[in-house]
N, C-alpha and C. Protein backbone atom coordinates (compact mmCIF):
# COMPACT_ATOMS: atom_id res chain seq x y z
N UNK A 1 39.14 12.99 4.88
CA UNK A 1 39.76 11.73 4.56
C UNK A 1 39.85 10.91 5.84
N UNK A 2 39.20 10.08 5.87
CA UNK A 2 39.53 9.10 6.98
C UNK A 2 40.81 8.13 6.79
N UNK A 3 41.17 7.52 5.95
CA UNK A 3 42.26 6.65 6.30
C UNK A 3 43.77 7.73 5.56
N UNK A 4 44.59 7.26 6.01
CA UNK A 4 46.00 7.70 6.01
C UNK A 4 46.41 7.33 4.37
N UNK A 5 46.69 7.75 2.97
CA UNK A 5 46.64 6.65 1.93
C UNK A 5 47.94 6.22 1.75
N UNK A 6 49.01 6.74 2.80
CA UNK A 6 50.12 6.00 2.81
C UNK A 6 49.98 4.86 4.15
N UNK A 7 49.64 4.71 5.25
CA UNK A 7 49.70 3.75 5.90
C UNK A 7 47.95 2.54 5.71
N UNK A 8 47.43 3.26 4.97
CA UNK A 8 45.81 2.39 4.35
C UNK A 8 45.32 2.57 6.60
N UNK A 9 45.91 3.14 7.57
CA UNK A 9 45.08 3.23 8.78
C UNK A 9 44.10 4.02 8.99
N UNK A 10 43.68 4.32 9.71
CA UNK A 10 42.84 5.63 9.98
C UNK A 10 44.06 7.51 10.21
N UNK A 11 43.26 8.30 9.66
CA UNK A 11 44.22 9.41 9.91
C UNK A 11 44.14 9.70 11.11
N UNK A 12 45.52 10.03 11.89
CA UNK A 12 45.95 10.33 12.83
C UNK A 12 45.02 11.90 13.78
N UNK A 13 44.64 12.41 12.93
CA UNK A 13 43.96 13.57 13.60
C UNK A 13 42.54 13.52 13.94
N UNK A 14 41.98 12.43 13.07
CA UNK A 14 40.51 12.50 13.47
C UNK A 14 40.45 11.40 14.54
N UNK A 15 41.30 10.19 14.67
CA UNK A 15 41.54 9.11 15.60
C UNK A 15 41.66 9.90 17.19
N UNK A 16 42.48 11.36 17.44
CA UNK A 16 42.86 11.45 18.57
C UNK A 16 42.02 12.23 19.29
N UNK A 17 42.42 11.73 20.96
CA UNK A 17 41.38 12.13 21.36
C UNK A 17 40.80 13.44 21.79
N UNK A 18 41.72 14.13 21.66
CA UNK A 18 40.82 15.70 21.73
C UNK A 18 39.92 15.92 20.44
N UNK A 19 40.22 15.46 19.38
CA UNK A 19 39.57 15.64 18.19
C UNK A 19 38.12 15.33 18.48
N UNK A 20 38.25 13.86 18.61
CA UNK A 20 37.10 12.81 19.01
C UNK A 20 36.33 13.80 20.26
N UNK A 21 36.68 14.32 21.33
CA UNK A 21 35.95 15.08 22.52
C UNK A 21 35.92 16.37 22.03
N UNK A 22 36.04 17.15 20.74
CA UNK A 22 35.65 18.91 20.34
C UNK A 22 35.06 17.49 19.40
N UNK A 23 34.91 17.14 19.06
CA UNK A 23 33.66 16.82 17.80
C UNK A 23 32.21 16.60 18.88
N UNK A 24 32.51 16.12 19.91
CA UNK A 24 31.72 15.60 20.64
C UNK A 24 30.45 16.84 21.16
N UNK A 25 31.56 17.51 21.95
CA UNK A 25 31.11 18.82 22.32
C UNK A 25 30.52 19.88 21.31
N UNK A 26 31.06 19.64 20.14
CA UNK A 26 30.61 20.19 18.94
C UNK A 26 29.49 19.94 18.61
N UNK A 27 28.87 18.56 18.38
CA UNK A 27 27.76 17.70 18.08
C UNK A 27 27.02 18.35 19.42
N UNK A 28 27.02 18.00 20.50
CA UNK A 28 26.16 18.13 21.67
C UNK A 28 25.57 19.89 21.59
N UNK A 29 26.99 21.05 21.32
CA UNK A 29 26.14 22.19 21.13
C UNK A 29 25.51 22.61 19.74
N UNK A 30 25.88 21.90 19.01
CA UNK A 30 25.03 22.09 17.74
C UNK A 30 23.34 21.56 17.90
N UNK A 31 23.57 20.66 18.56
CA UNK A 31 21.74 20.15 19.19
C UNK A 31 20.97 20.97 20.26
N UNK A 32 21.57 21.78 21.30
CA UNK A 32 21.09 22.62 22.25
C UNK A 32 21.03 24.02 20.80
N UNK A 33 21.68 24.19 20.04
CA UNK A 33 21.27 25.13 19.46
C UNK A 33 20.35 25.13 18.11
N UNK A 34 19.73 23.89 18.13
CA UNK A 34 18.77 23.39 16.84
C UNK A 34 17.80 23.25 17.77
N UNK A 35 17.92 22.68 18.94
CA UNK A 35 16.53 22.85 19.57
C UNK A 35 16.09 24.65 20.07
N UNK A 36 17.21 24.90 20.02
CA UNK A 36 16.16 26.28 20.73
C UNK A 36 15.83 27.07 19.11
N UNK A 37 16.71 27.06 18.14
CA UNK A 37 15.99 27.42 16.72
C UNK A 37 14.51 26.56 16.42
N UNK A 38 14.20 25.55 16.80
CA UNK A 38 13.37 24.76 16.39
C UNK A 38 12.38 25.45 16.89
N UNK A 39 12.48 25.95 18.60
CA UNK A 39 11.06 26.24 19.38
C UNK A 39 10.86 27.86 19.11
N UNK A 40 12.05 28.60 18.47
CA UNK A 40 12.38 29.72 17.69
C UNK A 40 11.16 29.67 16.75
N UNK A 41 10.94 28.66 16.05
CA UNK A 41 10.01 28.46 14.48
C UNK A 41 8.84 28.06 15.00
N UNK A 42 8.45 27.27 16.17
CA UNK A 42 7.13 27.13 16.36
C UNK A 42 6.99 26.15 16.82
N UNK A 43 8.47 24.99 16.65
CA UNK A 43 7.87 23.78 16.36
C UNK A 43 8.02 23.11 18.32
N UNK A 44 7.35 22.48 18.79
CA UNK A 44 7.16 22.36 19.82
C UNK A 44 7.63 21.01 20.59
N UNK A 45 7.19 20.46 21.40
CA UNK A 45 7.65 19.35 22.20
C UNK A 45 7.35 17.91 21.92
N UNK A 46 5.49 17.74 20.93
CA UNK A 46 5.14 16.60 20.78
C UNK A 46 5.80 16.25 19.92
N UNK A 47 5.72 14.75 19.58
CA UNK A 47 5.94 14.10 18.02
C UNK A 47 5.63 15.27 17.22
N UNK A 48 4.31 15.33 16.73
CA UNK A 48 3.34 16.43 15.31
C UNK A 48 3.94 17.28 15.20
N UNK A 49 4.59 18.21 16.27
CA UNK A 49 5.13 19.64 16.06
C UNK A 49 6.62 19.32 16.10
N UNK A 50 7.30 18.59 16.11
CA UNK A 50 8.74 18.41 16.00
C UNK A 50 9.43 18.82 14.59
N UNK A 51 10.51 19.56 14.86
CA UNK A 51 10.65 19.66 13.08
C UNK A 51 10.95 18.62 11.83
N UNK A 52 10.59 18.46 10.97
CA UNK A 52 10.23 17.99 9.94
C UNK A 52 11.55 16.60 9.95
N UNK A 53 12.55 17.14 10.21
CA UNK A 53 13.72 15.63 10.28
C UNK A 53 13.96 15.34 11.12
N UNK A 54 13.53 15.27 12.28
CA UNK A 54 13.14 14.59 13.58
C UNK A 54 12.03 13.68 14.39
N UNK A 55 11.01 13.59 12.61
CA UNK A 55 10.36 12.80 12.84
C UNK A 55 10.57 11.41 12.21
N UNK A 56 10.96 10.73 13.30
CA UNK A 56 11.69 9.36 12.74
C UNK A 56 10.11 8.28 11.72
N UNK A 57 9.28 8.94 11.63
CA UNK A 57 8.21 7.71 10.81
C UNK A 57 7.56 8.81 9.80
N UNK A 58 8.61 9.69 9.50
CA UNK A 58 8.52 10.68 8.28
C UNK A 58 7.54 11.68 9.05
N UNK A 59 6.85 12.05 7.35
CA UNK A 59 5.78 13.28 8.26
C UNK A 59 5.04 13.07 6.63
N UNK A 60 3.86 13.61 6.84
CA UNK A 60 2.31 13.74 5.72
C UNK A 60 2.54 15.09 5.56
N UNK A 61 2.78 14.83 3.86
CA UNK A 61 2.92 16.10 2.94
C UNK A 61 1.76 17.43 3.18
N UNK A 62 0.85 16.85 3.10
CA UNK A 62 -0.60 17.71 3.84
C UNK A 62 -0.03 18.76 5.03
N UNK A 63 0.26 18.06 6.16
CA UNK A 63 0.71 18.61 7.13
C UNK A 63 2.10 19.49 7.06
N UNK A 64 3.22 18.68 6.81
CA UNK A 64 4.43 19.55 6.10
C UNK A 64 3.76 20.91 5.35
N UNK A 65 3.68 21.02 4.38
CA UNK A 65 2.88 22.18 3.54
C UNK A 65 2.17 22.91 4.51
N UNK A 66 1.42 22.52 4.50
CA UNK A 66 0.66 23.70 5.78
C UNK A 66 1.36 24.79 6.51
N UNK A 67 2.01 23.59 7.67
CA UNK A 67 2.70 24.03 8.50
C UNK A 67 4.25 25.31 8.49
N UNK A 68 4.82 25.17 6.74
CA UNK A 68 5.57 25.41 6.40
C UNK A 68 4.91 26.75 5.66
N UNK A 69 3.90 26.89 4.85
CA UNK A 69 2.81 27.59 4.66
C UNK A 69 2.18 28.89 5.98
N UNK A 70 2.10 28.39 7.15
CA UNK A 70 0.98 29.25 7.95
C UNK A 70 2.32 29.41 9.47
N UNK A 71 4.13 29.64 9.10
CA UNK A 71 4.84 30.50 9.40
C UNK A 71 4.94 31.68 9.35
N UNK A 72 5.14 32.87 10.23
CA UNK A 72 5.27 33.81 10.32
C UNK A 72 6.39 34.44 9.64
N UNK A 73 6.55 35.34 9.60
CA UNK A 73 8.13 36.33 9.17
C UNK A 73 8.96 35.61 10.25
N UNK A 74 9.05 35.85 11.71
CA UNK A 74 9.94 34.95 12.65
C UNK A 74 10.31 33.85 12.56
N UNK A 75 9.14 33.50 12.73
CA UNK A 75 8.72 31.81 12.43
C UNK A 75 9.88 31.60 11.64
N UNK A 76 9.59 31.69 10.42
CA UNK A 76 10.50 31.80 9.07
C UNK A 76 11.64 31.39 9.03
N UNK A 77 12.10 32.63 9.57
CA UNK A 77 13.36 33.33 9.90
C UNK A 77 14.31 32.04 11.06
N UNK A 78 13.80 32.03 11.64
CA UNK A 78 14.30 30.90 12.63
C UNK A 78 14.29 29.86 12.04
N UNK A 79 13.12 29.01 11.44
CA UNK A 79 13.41 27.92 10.53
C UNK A 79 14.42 27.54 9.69
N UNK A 80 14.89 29.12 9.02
CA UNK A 80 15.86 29.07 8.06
C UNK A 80 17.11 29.15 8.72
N UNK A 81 17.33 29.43 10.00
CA UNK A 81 18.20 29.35 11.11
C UNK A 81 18.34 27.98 10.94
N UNK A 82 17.37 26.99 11.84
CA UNK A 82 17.95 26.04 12.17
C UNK A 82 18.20 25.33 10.94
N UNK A 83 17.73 25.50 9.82
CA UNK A 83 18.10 24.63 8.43
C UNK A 83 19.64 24.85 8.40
N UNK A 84 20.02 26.09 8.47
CA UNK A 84 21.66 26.26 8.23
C UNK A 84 22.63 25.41 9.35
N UNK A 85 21.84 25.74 10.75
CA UNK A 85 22.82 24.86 11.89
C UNK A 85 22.71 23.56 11.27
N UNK A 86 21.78 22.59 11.01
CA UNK A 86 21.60 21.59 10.14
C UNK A 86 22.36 20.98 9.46
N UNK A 87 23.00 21.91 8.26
CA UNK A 87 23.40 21.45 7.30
C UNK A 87 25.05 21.23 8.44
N UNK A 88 25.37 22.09 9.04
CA UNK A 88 26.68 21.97 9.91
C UNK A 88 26.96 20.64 10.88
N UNK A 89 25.42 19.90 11.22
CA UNK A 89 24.97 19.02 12.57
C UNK A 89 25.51 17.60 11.73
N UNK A 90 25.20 17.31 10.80
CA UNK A 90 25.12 15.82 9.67
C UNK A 90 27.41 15.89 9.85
N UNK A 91 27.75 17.25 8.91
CA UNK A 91 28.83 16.78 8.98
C UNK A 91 30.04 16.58 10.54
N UNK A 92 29.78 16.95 10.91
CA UNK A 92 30.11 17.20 12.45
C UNK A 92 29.95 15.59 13.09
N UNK A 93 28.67 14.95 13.62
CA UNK A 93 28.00 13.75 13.41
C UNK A 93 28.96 12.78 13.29
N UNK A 94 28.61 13.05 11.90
CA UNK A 94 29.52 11.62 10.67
C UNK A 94 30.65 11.76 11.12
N UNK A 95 31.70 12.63 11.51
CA UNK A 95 32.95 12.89 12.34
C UNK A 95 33.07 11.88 12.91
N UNK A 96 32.52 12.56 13.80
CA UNK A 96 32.56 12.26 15.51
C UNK A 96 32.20 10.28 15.36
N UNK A 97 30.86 9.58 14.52
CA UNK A 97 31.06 8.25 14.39
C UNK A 97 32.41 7.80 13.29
N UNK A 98 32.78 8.10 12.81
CA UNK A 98 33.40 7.98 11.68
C UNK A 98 35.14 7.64 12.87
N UNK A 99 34.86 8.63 13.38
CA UNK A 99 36.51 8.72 14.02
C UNK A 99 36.37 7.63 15.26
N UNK A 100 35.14 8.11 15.89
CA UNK A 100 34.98 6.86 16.73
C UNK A 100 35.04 5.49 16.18
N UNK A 101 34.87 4.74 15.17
CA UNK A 101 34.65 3.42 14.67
C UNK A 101 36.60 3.14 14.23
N UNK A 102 37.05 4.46 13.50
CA UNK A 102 38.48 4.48 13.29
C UNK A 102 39.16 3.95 14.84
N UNK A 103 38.86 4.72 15.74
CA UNK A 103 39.48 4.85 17.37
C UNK A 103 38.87 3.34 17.37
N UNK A 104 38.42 2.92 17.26
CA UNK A 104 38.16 1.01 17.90
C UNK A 104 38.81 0.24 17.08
N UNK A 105 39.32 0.72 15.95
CA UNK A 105 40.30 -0.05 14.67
C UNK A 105 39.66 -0.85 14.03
N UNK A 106 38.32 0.01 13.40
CA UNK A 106 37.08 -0.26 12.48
C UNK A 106 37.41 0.43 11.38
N UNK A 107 38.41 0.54 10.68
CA UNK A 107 38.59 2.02 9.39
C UNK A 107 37.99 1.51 8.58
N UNK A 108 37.18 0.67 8.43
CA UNK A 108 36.23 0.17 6.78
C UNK A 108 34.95 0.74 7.21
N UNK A 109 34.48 0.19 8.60
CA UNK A 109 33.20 0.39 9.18
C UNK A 109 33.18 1.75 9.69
N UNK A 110 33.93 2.68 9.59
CA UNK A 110 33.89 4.14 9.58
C UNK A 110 33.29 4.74 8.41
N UNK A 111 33.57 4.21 7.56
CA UNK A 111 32.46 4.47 6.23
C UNK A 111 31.00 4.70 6.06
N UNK A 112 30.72 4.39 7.71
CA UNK A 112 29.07 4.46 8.04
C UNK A 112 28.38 5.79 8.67
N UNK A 113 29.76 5.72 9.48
CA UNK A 113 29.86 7.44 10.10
C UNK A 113 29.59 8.57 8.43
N UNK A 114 30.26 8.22 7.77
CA UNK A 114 30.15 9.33 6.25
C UNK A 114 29.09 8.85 5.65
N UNK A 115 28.42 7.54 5.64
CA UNK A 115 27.21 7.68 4.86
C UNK A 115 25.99 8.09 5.61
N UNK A 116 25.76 8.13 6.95
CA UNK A 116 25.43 8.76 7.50
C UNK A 116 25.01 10.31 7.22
N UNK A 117 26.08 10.91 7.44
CA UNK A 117 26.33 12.24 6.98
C UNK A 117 25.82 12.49 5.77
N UNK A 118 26.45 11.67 4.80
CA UNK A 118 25.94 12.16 3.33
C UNK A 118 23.91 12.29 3.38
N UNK A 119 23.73 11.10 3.67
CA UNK A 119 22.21 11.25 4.15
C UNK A 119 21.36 12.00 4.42
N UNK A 120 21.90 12.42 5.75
CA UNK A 120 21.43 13.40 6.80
C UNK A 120 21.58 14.73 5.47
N UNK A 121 22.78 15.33 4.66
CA UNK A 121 23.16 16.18 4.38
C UNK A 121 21.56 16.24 2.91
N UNK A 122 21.74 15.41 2.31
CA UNK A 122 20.85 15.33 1.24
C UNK A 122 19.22 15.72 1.59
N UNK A 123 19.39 15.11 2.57
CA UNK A 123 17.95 14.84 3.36
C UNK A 123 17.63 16.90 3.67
N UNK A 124 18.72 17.62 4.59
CA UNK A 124 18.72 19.06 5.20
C UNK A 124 18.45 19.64 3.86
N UNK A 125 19.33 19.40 2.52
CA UNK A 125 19.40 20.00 1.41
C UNK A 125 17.79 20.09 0.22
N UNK A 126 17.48 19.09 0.70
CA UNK A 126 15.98 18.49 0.13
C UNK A 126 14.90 20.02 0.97
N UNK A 127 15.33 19.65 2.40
CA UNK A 127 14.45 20.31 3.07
C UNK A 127 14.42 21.88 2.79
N UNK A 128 15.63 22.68 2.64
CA UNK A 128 15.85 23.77 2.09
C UNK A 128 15.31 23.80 0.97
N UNK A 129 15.46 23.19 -0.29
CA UNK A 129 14.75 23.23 -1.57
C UNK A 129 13.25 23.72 -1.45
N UNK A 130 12.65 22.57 -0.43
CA UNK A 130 11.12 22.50 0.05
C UNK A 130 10.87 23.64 0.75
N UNK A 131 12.02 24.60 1.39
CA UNK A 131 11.80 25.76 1.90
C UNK A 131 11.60 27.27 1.14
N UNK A 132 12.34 27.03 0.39
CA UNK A 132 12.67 27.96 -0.39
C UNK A 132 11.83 28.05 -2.00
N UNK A 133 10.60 27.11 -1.86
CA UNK A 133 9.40 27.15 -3.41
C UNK A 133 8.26 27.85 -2.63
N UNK A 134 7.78 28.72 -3.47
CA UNK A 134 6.63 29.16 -3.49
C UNK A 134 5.59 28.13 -3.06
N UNK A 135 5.18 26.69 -3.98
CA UNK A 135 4.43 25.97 -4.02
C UNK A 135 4.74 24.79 -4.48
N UNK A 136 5.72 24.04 -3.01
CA UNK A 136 6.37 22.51 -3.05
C UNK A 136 5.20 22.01 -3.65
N UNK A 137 5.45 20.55 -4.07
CA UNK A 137 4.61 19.61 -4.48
C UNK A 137 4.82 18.69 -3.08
N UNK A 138 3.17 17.90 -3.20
CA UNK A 138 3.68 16.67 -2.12
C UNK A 138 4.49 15.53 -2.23
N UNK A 139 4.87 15.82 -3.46
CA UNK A 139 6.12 14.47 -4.58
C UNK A 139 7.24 14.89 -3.69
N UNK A 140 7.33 16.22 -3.72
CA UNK A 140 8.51 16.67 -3.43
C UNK A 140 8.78 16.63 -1.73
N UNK A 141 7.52 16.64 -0.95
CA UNK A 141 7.66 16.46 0.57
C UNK A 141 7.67 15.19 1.07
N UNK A 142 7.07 13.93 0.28
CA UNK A 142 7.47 12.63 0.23
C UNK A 142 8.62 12.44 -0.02
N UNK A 143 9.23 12.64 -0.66
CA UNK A 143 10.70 12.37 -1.13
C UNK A 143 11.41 13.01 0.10
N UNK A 144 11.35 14.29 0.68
CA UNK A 144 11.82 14.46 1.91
C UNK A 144 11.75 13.93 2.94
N UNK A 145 10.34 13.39 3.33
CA UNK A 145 10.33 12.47 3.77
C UNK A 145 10.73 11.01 4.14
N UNK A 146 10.77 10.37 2.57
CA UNK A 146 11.61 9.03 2.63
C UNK A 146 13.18 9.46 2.71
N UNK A 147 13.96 10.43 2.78
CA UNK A 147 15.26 10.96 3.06
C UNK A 147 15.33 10.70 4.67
N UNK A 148 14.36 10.90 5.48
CA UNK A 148 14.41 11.56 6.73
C UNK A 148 14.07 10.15 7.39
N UNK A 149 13.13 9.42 6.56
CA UNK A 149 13.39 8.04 7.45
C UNK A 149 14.53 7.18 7.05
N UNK A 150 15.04 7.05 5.85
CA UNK A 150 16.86 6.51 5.44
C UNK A 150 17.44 6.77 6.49
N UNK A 151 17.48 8.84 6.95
CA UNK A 151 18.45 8.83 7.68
C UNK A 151 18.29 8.33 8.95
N UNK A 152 17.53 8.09 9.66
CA UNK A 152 17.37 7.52 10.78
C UNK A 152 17.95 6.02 10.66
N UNK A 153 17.20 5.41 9.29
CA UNK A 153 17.90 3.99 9.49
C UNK A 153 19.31 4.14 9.45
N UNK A 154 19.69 4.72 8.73
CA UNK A 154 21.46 4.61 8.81
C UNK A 154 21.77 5.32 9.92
N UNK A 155 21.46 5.82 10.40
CA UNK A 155 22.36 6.47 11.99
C UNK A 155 21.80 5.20 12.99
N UNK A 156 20.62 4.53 12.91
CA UNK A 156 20.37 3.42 13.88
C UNK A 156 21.92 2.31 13.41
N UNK A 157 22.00 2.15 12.08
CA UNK A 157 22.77 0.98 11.83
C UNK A 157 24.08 1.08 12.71
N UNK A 158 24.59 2.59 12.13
CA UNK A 158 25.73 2.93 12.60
C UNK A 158 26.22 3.05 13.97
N UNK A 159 25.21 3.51 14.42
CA UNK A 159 25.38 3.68 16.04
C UNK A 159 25.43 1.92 16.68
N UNK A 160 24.39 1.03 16.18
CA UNK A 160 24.48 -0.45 16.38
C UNK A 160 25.48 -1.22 15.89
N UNK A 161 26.37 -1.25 14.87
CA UNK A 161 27.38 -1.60 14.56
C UNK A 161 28.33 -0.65 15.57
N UNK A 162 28.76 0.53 15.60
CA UNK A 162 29.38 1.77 16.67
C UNK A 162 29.54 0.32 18.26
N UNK A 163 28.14 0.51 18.18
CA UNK A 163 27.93 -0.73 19.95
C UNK A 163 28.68 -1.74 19.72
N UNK A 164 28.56 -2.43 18.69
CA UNK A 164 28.96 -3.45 18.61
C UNK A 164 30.80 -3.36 18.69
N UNK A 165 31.16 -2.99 17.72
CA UNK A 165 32.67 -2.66 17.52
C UNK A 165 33.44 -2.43 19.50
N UNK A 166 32.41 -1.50 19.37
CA UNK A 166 33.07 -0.82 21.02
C UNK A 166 32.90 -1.89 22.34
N UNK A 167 32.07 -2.66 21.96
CA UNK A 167 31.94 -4.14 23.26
C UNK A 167 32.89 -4.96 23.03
N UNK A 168 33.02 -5.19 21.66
CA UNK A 168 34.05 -6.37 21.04
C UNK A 168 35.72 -5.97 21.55
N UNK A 169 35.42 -4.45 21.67
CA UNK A 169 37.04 -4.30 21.74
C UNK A 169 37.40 -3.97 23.30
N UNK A 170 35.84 -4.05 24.13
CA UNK A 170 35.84 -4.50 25.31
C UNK A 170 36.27 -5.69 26.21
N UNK A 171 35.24 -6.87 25.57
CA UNK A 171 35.60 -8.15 25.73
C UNK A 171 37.09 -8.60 25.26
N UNK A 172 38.10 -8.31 24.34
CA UNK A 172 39.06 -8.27 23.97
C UNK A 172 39.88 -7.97 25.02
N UNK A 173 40.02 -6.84 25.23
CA UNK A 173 40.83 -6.41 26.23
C UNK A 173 40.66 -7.47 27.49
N UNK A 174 39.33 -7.46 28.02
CA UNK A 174 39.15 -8.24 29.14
C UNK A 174 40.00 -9.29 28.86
N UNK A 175 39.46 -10.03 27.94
CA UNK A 175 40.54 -11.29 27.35
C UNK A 175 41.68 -11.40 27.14
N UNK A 176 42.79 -10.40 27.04
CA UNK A 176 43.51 -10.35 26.86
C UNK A 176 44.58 -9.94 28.75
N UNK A 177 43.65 -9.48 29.12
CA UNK A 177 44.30 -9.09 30.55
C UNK A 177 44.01 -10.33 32.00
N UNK A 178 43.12 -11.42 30.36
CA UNK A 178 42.70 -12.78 31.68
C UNK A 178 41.38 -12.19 32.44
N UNK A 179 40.53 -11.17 32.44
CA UNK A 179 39.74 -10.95 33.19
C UNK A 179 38.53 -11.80 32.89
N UNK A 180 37.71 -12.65 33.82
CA UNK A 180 36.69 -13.50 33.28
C UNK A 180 35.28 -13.20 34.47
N UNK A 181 34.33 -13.46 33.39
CA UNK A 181 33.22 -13.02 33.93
C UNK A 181 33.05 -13.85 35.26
N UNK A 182 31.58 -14.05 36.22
CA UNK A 182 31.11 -14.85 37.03
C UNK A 182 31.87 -15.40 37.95
């Protein structure tokens, strides 16, 4: 729950700031530990070999299949690793913007931080589905695909609105303490 539904503010626990810095730290080791599951599965350093929701201009069903196809038992095994850290990375995320946009006294535009998340979450959940068939369709790896570029657009929005909110309440302050540029 982000807002308080007796004061309509943001809730007090996700606003403060240790919350806001263990979400942070949370987010940051959940990514050191999706990348080393990632290079766990095979998937490597370029764009092509990056895993499948990290490629921000989607990915070709052809290739997905294959690649998902001509895994090892390890391979596998690690993949299905980092799918689970995954599903943990989206809600964690959406937190951490969600509370941050609350902390600038954005509680409507925190709503972006959770759609975010929801995204990201649909998008990991898609990808598991696609993990777990014998013989995905490419309907079905397109559709993962257009999930995986959504989520990018909405974490770009959010993070750009995020900028925005956090300068505004920059310049504010300045303004308010008389500080002037030049």
């Amino acid at each position: 729950m982000i807002r308080d539904p007796r004061s309509g503010r943001c809730h007090p626990t996700l606003v403060h700031g240790r919350t806001l810095v263990a979400l942070l730290l949370l987010s940051l080791g959940l990514l050191a530990a999706l990348r080393w599951s990632g290079a766990d599965a095979g998937f490597g350093a370029t764009v092509l070999q990056r895993p499948f929701d990290e490629r921000i201009d989607g990915y070709d069903p052809g290739q997905a299949l294959a690649v998902m196809a001509g895994m090892d038992t390890l391979q596998y095994r690690a993949y299905l690793r980092y799918r689970l850290l995954d599903l943990l990375f989206p809600v964690v995320l959406g937190a951490l913007l969600a509370g941050s946009l609350c902390a600038l006294g954005a509680p409507r535009l925190a709503r972006m931080g959770l759609l975010a998340a929801a995204v990201d979450t649909l998008e990991n959940l898609m990808l598991w589905y696609l993990m777990l068939q014998d013989n995905a369709s490419a309907g079905l790896v397109q559709a993962a695909s257009a999930l995986t570029q959504l989520k990018w657009v909405v974490y770009g929005l959010t993070l750009g609105v995020l900028g925005v909110v956090a300068a505004q309440r920059v310049l504010r302050g300045a303004s308010a303490r008389g500080v002037r540029g030049g």
